[in-house]
C-alpha atoms as a PDB file:
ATOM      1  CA  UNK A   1     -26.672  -6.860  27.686  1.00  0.00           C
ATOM      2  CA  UNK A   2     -26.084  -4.208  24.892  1.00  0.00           C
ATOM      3  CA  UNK A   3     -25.287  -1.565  27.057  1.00  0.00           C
ATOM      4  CA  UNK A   4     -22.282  -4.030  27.864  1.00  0.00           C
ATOM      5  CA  UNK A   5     -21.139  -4.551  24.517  1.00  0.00           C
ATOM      6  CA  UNK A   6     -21.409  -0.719  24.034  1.00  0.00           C
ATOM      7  CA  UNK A   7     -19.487   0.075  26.381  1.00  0.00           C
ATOM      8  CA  UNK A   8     -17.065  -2.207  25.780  1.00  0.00           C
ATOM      9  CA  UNK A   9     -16.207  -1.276  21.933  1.00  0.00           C
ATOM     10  CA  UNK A  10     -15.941   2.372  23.866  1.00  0.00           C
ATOM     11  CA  UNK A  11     -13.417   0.594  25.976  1.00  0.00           C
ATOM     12  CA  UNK A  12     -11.501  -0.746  23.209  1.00  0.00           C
ATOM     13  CA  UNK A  13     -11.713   2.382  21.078  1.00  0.00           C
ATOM     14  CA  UNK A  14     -10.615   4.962  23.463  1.00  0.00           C
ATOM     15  CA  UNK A  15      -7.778   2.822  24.755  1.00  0.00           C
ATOM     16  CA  UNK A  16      -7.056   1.945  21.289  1.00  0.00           C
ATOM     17  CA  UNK A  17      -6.751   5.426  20.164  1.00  0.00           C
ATOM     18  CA  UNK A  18      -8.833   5.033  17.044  1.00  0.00           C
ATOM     19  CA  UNK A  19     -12.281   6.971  18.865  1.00  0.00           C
ATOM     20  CA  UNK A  20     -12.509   9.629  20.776  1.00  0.00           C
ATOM     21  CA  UNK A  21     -15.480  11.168  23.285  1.00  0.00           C
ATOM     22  CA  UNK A  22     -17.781  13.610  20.729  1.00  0.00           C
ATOM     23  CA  UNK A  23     -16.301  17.489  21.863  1.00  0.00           C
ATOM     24  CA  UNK A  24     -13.131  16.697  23.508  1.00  0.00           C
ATOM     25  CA  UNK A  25     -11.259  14.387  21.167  1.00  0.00           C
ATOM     26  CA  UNK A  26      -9.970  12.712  24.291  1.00  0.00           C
ATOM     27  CA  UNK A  27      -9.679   8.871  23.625  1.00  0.00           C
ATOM     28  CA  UNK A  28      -9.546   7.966  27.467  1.00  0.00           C
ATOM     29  CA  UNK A  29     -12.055   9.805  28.453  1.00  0.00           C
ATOM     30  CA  UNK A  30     -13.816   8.108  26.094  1.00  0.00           C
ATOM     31  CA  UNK A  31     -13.059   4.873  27.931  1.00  0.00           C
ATOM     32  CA  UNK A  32     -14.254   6.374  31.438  1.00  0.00           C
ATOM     33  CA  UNK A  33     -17.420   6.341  29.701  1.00  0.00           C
ATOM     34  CA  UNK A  34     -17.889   3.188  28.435  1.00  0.00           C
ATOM     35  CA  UNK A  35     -16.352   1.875  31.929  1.00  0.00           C
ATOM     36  CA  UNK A  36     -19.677   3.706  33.574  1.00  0.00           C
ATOM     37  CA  UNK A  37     -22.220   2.138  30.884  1.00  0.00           C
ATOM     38  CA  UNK A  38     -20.280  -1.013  31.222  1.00  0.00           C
ATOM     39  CA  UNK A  39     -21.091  -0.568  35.029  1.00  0.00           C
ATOM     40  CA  UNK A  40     -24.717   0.230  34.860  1.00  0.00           C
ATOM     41  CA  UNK A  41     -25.485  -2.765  31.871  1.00  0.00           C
ATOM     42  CA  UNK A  42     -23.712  -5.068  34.765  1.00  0.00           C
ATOM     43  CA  UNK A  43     -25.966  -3.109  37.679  1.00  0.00           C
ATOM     44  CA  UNK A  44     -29.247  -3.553  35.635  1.00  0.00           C
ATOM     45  CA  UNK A  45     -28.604  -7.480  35.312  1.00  0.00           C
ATOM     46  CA  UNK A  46     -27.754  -7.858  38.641  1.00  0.00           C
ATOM     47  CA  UNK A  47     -30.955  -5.928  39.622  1.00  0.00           C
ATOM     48  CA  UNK A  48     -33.217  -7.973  37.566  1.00  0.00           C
ATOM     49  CA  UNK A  49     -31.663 -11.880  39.139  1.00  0.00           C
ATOM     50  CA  UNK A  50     -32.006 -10.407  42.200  1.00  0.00           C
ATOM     51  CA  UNK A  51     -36.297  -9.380  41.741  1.00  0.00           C
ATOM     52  CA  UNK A  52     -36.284 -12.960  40.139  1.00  0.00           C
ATOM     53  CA  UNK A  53     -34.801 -14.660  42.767  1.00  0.00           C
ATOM     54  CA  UNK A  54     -37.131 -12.697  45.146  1.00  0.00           C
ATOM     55  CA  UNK A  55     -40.192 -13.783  43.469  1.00  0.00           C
END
């Protein structure tokens, strides 16, 4: 669940212009990232119903 939130304040702040990826000053590329940890928080939960359901 906190890799969600992460992600999305990276999201927001790279789209928003006011933070930018550590070595490239690049705002959206900033976002790409916290799309991809958005992704995996979403993959992980999705992974862990699934072994419950399973059970």
């Amino acid at each position: 669940m906190r890799s969600i939130i992460i992600g999305l304040i990276f999201i927001a702040g790279g789209l928003s212009g006011q933070l930018a990826l550590v070595g490239t000053n690049s705002g959206p590329a900033l976002a790409v990232v916290g799309v991809l940890i958005v992704g995996r928080g979403v993959y992980r939960i999705r992974k862990q119903r699934a072994q419950q359901q399973a059970q």
